[in-house]
Protein backbone atom coordinates (compact mmCIF):
# COMPACT_ATOMS: atom_id res chain seq x y z
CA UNK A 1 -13.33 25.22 0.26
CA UNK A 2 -14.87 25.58 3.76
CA UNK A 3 -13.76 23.18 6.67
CA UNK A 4 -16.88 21.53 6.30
CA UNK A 5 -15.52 20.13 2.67
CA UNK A 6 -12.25 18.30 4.40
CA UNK A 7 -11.50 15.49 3.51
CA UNK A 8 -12.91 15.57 -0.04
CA UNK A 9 -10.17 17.56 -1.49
CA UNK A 10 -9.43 18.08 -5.41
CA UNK A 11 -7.94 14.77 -6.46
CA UNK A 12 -4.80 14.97 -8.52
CA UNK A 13 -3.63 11.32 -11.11
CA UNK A 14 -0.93 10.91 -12.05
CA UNK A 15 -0.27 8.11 -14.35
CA UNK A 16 2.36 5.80 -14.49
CA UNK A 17 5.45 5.16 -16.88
CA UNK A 18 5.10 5.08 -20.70
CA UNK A 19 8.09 3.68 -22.55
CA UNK A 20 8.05 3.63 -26.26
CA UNK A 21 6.54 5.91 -28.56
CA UNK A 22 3.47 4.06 -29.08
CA UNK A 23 2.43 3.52 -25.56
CA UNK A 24 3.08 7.77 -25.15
CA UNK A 25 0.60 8.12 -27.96
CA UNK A 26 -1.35 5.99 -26.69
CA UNK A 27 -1.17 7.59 -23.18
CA UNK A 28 -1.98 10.96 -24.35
CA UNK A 29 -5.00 9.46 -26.36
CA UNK A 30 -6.91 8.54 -22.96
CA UNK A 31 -8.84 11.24 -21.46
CA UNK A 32 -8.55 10.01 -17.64
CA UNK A 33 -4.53 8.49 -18.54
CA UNK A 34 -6.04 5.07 -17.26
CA UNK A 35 -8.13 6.18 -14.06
CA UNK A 36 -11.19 5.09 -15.31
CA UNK A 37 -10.32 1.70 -16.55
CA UNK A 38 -12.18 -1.21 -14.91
CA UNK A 39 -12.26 -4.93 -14.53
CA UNK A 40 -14.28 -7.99 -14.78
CA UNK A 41 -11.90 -10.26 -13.03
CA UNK A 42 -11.03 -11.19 -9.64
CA UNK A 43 -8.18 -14.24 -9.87
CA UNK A 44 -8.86 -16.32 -6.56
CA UNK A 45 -6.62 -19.91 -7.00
CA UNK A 46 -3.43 -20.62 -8.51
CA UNK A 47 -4.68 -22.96 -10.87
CA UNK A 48 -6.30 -19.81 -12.86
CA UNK A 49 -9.97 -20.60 -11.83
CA UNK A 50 -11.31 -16.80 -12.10
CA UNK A 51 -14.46 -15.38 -10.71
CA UNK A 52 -16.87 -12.15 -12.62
CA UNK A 53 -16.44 -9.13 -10.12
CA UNK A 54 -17.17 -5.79 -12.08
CA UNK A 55 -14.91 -3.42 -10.86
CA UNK A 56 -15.66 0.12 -12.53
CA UNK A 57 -12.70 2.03 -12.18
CA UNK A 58 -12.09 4.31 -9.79
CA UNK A 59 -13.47 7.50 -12.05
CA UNK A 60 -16.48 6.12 -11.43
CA UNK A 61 -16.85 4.84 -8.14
CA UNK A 62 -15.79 8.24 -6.76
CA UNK A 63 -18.33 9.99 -8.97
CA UNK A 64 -21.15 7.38 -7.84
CA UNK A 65 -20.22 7.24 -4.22
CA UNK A 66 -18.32 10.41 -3.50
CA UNK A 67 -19.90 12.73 -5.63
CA UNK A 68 -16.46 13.56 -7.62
CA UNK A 69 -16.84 14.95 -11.04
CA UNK A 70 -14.05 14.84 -13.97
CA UNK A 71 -12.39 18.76 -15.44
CA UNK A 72 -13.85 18.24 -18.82
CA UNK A 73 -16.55 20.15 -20.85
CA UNK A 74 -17.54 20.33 -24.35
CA UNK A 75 -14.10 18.49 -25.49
CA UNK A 76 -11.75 20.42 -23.68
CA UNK A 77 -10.24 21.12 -20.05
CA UNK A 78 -12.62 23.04 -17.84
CA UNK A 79 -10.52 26.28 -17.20
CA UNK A 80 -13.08 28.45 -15.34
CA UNK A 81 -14.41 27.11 -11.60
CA UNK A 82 -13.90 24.13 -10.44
CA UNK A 83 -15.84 22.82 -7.85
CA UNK A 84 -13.55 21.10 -4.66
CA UNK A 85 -14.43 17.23 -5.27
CA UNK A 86 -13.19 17.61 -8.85
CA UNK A 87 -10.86 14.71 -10.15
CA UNK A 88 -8.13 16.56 -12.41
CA UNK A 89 -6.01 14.70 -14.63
CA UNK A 90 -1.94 15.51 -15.19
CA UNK A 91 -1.50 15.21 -18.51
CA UNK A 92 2.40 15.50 -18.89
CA UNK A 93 2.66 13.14 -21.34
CA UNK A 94 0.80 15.28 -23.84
CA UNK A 95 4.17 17.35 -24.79
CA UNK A 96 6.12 14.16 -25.39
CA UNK A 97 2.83 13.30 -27.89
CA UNK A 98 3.99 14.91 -32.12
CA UNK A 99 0.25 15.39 -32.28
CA UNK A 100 -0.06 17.64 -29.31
CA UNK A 101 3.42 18.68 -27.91
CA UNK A 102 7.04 19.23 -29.68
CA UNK A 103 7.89 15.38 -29.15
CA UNK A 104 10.04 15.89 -25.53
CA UNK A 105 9.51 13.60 -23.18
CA UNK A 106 9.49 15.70 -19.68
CA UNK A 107 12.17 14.37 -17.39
CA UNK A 108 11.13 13.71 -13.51
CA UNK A 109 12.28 16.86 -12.37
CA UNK A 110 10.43 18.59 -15.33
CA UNK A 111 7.51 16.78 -14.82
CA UNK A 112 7.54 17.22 -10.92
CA UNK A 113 7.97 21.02 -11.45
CA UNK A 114 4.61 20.91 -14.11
CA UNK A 115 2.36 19.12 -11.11
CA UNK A 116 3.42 21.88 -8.96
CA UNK A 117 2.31 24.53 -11.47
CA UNK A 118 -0.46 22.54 -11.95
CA UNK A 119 -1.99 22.34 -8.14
CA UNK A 120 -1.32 26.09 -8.39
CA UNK A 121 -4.01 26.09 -11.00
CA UNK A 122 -6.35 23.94 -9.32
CA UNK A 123 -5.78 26.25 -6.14
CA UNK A 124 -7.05 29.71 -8.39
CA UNK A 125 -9.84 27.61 -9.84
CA UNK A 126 -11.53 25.74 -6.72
CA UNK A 127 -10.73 28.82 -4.42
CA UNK A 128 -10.84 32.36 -6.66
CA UNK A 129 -9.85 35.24 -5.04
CA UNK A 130 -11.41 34.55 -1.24
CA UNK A 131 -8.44 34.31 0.96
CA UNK A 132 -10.19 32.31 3.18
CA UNK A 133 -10.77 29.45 0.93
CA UNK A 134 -6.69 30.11 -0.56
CA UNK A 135 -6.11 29.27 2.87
CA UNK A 136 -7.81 26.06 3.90
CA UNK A 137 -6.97 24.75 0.39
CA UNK A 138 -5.84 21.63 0.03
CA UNK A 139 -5.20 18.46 -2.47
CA UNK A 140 -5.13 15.02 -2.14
CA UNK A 141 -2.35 13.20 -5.19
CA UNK A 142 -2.81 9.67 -6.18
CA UNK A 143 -0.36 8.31 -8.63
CA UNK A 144 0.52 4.55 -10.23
CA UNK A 145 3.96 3.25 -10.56
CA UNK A 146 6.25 6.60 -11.64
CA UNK A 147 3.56 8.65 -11.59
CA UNK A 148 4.47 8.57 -7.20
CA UNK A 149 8.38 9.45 -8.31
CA UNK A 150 6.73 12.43 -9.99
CA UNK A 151 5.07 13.18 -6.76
CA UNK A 152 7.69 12.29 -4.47
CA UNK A 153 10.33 14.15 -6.82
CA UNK A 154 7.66 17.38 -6.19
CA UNK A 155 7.40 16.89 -2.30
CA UNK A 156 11.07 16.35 -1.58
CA UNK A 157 13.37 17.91 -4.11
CA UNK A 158 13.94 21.76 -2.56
CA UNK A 159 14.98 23.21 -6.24
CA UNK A 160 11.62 21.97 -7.38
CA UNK A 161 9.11 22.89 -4.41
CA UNK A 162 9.09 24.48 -0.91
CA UNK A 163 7.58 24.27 2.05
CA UNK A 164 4.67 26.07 1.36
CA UNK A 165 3.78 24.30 -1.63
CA UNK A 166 4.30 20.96 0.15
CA UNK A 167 1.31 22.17 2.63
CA UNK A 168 -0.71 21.90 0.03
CA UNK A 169 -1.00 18.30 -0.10
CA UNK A 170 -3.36 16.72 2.13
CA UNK A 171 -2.73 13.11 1.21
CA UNK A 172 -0.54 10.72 -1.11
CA UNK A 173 -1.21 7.44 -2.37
CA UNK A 174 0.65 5.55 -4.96
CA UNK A 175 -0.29 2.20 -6.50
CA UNK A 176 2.71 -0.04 -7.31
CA UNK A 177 5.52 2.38 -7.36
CA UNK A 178 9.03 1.24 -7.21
CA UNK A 179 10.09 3.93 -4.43
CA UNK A 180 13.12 2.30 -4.10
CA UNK A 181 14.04 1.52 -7.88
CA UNK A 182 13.45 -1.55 -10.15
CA UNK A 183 15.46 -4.56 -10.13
CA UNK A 184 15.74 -7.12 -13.02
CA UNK A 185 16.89 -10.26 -12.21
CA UNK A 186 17.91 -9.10 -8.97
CA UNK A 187 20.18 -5.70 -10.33
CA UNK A 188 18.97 -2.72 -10.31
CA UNK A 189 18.62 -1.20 -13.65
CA UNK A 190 22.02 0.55 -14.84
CA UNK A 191 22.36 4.61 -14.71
CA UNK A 192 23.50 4.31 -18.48
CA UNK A 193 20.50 2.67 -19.97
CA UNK A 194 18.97 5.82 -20.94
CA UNK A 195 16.94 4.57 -23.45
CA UNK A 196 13.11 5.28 -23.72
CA UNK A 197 14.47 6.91 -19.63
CA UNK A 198 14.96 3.46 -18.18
CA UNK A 199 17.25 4.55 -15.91
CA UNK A 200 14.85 6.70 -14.11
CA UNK A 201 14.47 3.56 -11.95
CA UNK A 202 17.74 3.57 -11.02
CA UNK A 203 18.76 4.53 -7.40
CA UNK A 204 21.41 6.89 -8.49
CA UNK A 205 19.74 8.84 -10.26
CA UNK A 206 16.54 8.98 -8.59
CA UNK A 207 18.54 10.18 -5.42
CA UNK A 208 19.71 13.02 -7.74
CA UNK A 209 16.38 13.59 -9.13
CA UNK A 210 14.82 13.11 -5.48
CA UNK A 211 16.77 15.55 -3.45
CA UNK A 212 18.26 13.18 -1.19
CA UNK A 213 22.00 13.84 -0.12
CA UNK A 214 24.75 11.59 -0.52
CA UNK A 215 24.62 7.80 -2.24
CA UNK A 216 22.59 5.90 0.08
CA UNK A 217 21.60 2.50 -0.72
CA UNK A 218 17.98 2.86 -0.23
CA UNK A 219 15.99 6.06 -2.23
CA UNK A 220 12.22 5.10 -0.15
CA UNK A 221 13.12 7.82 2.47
CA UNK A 222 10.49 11.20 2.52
CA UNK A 223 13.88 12.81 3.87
CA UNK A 224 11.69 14.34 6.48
CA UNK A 225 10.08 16.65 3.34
CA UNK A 226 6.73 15.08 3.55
CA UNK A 227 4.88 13.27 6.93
CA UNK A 228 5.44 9.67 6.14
CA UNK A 229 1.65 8.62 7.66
CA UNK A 230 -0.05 10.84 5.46
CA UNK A 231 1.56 8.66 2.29
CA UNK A 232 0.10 5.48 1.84
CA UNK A 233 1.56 2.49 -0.19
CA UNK A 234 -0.65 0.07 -2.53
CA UNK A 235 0.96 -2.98 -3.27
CA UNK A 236 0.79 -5.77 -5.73
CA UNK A 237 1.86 -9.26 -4.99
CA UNK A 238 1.00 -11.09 -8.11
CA UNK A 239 3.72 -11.57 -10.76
CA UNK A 240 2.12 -13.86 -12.65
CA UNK A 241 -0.58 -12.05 -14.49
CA UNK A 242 1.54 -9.24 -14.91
CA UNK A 243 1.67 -9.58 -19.59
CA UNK A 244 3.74 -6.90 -20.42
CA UNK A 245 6.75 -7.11 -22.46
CA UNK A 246 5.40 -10.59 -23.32
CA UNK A 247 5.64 -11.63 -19.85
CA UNK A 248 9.49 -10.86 -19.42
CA UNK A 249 9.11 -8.51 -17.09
CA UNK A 250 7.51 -10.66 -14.89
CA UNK A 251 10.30 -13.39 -15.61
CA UNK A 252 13.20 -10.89 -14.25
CA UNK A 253 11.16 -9.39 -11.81
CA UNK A 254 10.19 -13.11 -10.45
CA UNK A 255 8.42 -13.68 -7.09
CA UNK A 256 8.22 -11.15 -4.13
CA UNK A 257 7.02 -8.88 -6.49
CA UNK A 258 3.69 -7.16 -8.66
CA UNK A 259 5.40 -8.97 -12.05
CA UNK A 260 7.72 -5.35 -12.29
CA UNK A 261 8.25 -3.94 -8.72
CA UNK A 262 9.62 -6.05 -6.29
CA UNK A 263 7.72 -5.90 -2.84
CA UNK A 264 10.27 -4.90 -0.91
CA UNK A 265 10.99 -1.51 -3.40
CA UNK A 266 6.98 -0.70 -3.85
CA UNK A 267 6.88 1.05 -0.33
CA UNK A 268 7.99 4.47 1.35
CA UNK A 269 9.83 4.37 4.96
CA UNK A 270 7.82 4.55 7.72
CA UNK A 271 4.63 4.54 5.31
CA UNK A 272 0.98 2.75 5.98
CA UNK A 273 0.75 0.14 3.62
CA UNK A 274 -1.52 -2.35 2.68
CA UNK A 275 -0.91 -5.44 0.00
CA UNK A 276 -3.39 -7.48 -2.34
CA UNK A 277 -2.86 -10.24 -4.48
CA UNK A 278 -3.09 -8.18 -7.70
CA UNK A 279 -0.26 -7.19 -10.57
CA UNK A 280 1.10 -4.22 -11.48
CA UNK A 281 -1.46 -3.21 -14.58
CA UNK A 282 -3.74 -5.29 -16.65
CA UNK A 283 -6.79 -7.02 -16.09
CA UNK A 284 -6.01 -8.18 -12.79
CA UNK A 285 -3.71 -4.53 -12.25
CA UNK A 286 -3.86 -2.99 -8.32
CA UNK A 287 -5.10 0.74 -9.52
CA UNK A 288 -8.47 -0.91 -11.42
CA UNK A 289 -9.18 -3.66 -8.11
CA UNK A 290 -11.63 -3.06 -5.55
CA UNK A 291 -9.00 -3.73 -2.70
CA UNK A 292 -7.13 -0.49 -4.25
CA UNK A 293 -9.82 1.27 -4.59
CA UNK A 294 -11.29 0.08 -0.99
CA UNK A 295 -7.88 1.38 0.73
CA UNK A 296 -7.97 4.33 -1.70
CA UNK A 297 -11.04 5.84 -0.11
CA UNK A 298 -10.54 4.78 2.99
CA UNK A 299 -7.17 6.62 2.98
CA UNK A 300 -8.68 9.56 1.69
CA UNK A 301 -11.95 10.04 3.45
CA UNK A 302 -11.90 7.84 6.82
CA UNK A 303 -11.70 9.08 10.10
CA UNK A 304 -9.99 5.85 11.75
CA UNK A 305 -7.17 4.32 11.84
CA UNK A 306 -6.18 0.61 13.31
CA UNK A 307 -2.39 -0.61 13.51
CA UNK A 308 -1.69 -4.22 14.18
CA UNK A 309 1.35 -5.84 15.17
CA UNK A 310 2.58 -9.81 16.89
CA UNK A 311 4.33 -9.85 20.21
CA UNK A 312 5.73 -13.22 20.32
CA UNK A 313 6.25 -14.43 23.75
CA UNK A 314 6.64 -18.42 22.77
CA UNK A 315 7.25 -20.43 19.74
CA UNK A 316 7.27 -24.07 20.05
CA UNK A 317 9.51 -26.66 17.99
CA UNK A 318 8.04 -29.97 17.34
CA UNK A 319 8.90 -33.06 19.84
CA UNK A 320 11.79 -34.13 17.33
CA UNK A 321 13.49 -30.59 17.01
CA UNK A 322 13.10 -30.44 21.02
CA UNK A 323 14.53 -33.49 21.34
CA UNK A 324 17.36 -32.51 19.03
CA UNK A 325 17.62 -29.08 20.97
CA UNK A 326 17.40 -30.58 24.22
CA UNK A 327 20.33 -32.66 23.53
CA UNK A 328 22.28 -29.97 22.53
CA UNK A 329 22.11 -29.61 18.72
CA UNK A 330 22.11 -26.64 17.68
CA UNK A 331 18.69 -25.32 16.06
CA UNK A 332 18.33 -22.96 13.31
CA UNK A 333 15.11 -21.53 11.97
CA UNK A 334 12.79 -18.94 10.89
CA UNK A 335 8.99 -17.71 10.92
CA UNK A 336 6.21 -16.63 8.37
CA UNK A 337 3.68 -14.05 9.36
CA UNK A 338 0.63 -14.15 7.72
CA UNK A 339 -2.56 -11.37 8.38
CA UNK A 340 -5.26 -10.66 6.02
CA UNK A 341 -7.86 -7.88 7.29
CA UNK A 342 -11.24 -7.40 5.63
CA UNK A 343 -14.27 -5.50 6.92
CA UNK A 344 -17.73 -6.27 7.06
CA UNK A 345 -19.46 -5.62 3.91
CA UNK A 346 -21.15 -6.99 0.52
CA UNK A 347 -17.98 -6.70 -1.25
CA UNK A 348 -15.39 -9.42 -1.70
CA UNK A 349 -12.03 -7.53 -1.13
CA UNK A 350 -10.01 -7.37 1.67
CA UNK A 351 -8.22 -4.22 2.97
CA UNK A 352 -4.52 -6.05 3.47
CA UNK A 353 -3.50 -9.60 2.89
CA UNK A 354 0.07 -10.75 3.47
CA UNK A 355 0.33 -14.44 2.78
CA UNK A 356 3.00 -17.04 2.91
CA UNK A 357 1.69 -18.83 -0.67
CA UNK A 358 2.14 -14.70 -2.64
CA UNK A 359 5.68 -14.39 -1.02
CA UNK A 360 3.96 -11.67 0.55
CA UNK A 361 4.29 -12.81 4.52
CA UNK A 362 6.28 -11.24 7.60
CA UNK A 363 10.16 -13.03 7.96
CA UNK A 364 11.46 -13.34 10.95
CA UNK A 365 14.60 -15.37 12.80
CA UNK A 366 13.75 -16.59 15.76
CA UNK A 367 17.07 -14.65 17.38
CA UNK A 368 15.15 -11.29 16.12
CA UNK A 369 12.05 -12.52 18.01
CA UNK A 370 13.34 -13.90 21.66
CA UNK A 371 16.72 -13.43 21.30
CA UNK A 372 17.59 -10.04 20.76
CA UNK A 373 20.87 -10.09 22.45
CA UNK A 374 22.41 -12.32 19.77
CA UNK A 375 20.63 -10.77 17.02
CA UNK A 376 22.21 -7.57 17.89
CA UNK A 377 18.99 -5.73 19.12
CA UNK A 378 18.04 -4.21 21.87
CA UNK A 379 14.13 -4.92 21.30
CA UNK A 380 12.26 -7.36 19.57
CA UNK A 381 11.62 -6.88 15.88
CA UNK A 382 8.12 -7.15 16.32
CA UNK A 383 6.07 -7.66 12.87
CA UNK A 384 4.17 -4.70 12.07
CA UNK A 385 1.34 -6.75 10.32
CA UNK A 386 -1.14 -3.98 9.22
CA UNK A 387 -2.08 -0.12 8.88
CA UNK A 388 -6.05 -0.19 8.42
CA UNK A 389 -8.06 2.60 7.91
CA UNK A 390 -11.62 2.41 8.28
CA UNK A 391 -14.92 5.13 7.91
CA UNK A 392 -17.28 5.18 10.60
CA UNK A 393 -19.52 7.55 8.09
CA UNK A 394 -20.11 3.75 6.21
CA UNK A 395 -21.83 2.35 9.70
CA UNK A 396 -25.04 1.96 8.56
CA UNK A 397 -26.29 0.18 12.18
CA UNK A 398 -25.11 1.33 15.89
CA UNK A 399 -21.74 2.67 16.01
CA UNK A 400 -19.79 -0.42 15.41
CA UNK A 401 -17.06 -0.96 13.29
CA UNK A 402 -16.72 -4.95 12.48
CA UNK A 403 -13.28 -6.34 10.82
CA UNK A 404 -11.86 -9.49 10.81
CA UNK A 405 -8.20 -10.43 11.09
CA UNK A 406 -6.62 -13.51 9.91
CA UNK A 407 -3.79 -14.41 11.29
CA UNK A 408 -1.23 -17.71 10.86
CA UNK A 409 2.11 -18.33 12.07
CA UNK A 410 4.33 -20.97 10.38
CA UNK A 411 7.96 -21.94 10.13
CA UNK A 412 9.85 -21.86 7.43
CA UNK A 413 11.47 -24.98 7.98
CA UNK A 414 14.21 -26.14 10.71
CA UNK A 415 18.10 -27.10 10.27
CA UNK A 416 19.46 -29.15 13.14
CA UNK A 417 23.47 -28.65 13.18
CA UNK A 418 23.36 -27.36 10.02
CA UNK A 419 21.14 -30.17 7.98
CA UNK A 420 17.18 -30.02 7.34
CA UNK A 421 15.29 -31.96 9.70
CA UNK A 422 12.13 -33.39 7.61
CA UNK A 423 12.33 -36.95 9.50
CA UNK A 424 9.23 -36.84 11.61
CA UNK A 425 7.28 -32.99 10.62
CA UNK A 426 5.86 -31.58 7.56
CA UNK A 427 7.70 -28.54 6.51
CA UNK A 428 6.13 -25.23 7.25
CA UNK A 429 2.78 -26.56 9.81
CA UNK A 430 1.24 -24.04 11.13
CA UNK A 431 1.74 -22.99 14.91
CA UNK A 432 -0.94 -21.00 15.09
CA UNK A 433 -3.71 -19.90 13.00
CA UNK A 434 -7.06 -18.23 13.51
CA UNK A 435 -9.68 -15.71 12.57
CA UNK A 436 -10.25 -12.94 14.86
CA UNK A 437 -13.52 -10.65 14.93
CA UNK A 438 -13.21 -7.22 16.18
CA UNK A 439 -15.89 -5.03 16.76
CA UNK A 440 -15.11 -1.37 17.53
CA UNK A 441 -17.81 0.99 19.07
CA UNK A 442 -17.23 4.25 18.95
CA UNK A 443 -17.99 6.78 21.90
CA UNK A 444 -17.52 9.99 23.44
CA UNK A 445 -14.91 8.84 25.88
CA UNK A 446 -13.00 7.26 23.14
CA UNK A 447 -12.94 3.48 21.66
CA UNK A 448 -14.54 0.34 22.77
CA UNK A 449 -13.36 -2.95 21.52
CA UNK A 450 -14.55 -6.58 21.61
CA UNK A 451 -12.89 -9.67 19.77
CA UNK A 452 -13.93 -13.17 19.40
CA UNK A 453 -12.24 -16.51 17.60
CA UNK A 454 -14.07 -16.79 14.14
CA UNK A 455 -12.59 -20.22 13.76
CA UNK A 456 -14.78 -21.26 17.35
CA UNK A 457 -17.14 -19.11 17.56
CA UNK A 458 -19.82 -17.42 15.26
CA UNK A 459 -18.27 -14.05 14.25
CA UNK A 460 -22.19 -12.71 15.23
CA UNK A 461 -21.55 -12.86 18.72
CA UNK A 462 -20.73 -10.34 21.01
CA UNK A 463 -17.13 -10.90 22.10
CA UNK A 464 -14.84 -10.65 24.81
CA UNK A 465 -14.16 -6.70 25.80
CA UNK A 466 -10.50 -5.46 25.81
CA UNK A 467 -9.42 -3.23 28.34
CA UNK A 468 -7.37 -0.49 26.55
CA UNK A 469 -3.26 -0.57 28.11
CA UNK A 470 -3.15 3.13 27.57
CA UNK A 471 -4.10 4.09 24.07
CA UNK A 472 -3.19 0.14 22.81
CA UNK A 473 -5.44 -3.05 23.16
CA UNK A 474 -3.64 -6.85 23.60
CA UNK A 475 -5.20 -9.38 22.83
CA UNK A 476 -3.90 -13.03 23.66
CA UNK A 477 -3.07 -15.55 21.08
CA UNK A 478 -2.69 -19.02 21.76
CA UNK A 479 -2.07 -22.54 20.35
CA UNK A 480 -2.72 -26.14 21.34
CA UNK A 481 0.93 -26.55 20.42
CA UNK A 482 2.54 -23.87 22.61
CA UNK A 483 2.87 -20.92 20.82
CA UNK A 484 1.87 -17.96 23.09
CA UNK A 485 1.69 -14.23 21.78
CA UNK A 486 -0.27 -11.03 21.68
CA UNK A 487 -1.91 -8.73 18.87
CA UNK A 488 -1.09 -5.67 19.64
CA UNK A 489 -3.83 -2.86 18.28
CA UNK A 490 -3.33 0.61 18.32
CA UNK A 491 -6.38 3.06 17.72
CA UNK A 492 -6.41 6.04 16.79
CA UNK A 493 -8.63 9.26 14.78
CA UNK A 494 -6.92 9.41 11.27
CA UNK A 495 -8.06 12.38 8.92
């Protein structure tokens, strides 16, 4: 593998959780363990108007556009040379299979210790004997749902790997894993339900089974094992199409969550992340979408990376609540933060998109925001709205980048001493809202960047320049009704 190969690395799946014995036979019946499954359905409205939009797996779309090929030949697994932008499926559930294995489901540790056996082998067959290419080696792991505690399990647990095999791993990105458990009905699912190996979703155990010391609360923590920015989180924010276990799952699961994995547990600390309106598998599933498989690539191969957060500097009340506050009621409320990024391009997904209607928004309390003193902080708490990653390689004109960014600010609603005030103002208006277009050129001395107002202007024009405040941009937001802010871009090479 010669430096010239990074970043197309040897891509390692592995798939996701199989409970009963049916759906393990069924698992080890599939050649690619669900990677190359596709989709002819993009939901758009909540009234289940649905749209055609071929998606065809992404199997396919990396051996169309990326020139991957599978590890298979003449009905078996290629065991001689493998060439570097090979996609190699971990089969682990084959020994739980009575057709193929002895009938043992492999526990997480088990399994964890089998993927590091098995990026051993992928080392020997991509590299051979030249030390120089054992050197430079490296692999990129993409799992769905436990298929990243397998991973995470690998990278972090120091009786399964070490540091040396950890350095092997280029990238990480998961698709809908509960890093930080399941919940049902808002518990977390008991240690003693060991049936079918339910309880590997509890916290618990996966702290035992994850290395981490002590009982902590939380299990989404790389414990320092693994660089945090070089494992990215997919997540799903549609419960409702989520059909398994005729829909009960997605009944105890409820909103804030992909039907299974509440949003809050589908993402590792201090992890880019990026959410789409999709459920956890099925026809409308995140790993067979085109937003997956945009961020996917993106993650994998780009050489850019854009992080956006909201300084809030002002956020108005409406005349009545000022009134109220003015006269010295005491005001209680609390904000949505909405941003949806999509780049420029025939397709019709979009990178991120955190909305207030898919429970998928920024909360904050206005004491968090521009009070910090009474909130107990000794900074804002900022929202971090995006992580982005973009490929300049895809500029097929100049050397511009172009991405829009939605953004919206709303409120969830306003208690004046103590009681909801919904006399004279509809619940949740907007105080700001608007579609920004940002076009990043790309140059020897660094970045160049350029934004207009979408919602004003046509998005073709060439915007206003932002001087870079050392390696960040600002850029001011504004409302007829008061509210006064910045976005807050940071740029940087990714890779």
């Amino acid at each position: 593998m010669a430096k010239t190969m990074a970043p197309y690395y040897p891509i390692i799946y592995v798939r996701g959780y199989a409970m009963t014995p049916g759906e393990i036979a069924d698992a080890a019946s599939m050649p690619y363990m669900g990677f190359n499954q596709g989709a002819t359905k993009l939901r758009q409205a909540w009234d289940g108007r649905v749209t055609k939009h071929i998606f065809e797996s992404p199997l396919i779309r990396l051996m169309k556009e990326y020139d991957y090929r599978d590890c298979f030949a003449d009905g078996a697994e290629i065991s001689g040379s493998l060439p570097a932008r090979s996609i190699v499926i971990y089969r682990y559930y084959e020994t739980a299979d009575s057709d193929l294995g002895d009938g043992k489901t492999l526990s997480i540790p088990e399994a964890a210790r089998g993927l590091q056996a098995l990026i051993q082998r992928v080392r020997r067959q991509v590299c051979g004997d030249d030390s120089q290419l054992l050197a430079e080696f490296k692999v990129h792991l993409v799992a769905h749902s436990m298929g990243g505690l397998v991973i995470r399990a690998f990278l972090q647990n120091d009786a399964i790997s070490t540091p040396a095999d950890r350095a092997l791993v280029a990238k990480v990105f998961t698709y809908g894993t509960p890093h930080n458990g399941i919940e049902m009905a808002g518990i977390n699912v008991p240690a003693v339900l060991g049936l079918w190996d339910i309880n590997n979703f509890n916290r618990q155990q996966m702290a035992k089974y994850l290395g981490l010391p002590g009982k902590p609360e939380r299990v989404d923590s790389l414990d320092g094992k693994f660089d945090p920015q070089r494992f990215f989180c997919f997540v799903g924010t549609n419960h409702r199409d989520y059909a398994a276990a005729l829909g009960v799952s997605r009944l105890l699961a409820g909103e804030m969550s992909d039907g299974l994995v509440k949003i809050e547990n589908a993402t590792v600390s201090g992890a880019p992340r990026a959410f789409a309106y999709r459920s956890h598998s099925g026809p409308f599933g995140v790993v067979n979408s085109e937003e997956g498989y945009q961020n996917l690539v993106r993650f994998l191969f780009g050489d850019l990376r854009v992080d956006g957060s909201l300084d809030v500097d002002a956020l108005p009340l409406p005349p009545s609540v000022q009134k109220a506050k003015d006269a010295g009621k005491q005001i209680r409320g609390s904000y949505y933060f909405e941003a949806t990024v999509a780049p420029r391009g025939s397709f019709s997904a979009k990178l991120t998109e955190r909305r207030r209607d898919t429970y998928s928004a920024v909360l904050r309390r206005y004491d968090e925001l521009l009070r910090v003193d009474r909130a107990g902080r000794d900074a804002p708490r900022s929202p971090a709205l995006f992580s982005t990653f973009l490929d300049s390689k895809r500029i097929t004109v100049g050397k511009t980048l172009v991405f829009s960014v939605e953004l919206a600010v709303s409120s969830t609603g306003y208690t004046i001493d103590d009681s909801f005030w919904l006399d004279q103002h509809i619940e949740g208006e907007y105080l700001f809202r608007d579609t920004l277009t940002l076009k990043l050129t790309l140059g020897q001395d660094g970045f160049r960047l350029r934004y207009l107002s979408s919602d004003e202007n046509w998005s073709e024009g060439q915007g206003r320049l932002v001087d870079p405040t050392g390696d960040q941009y600002l850029i001011p937001l504004t409302s007829s009704k008061g509210f006064r802010g910045q976005l807050r871009l940071s740029v940087s090479r990714s890779g």
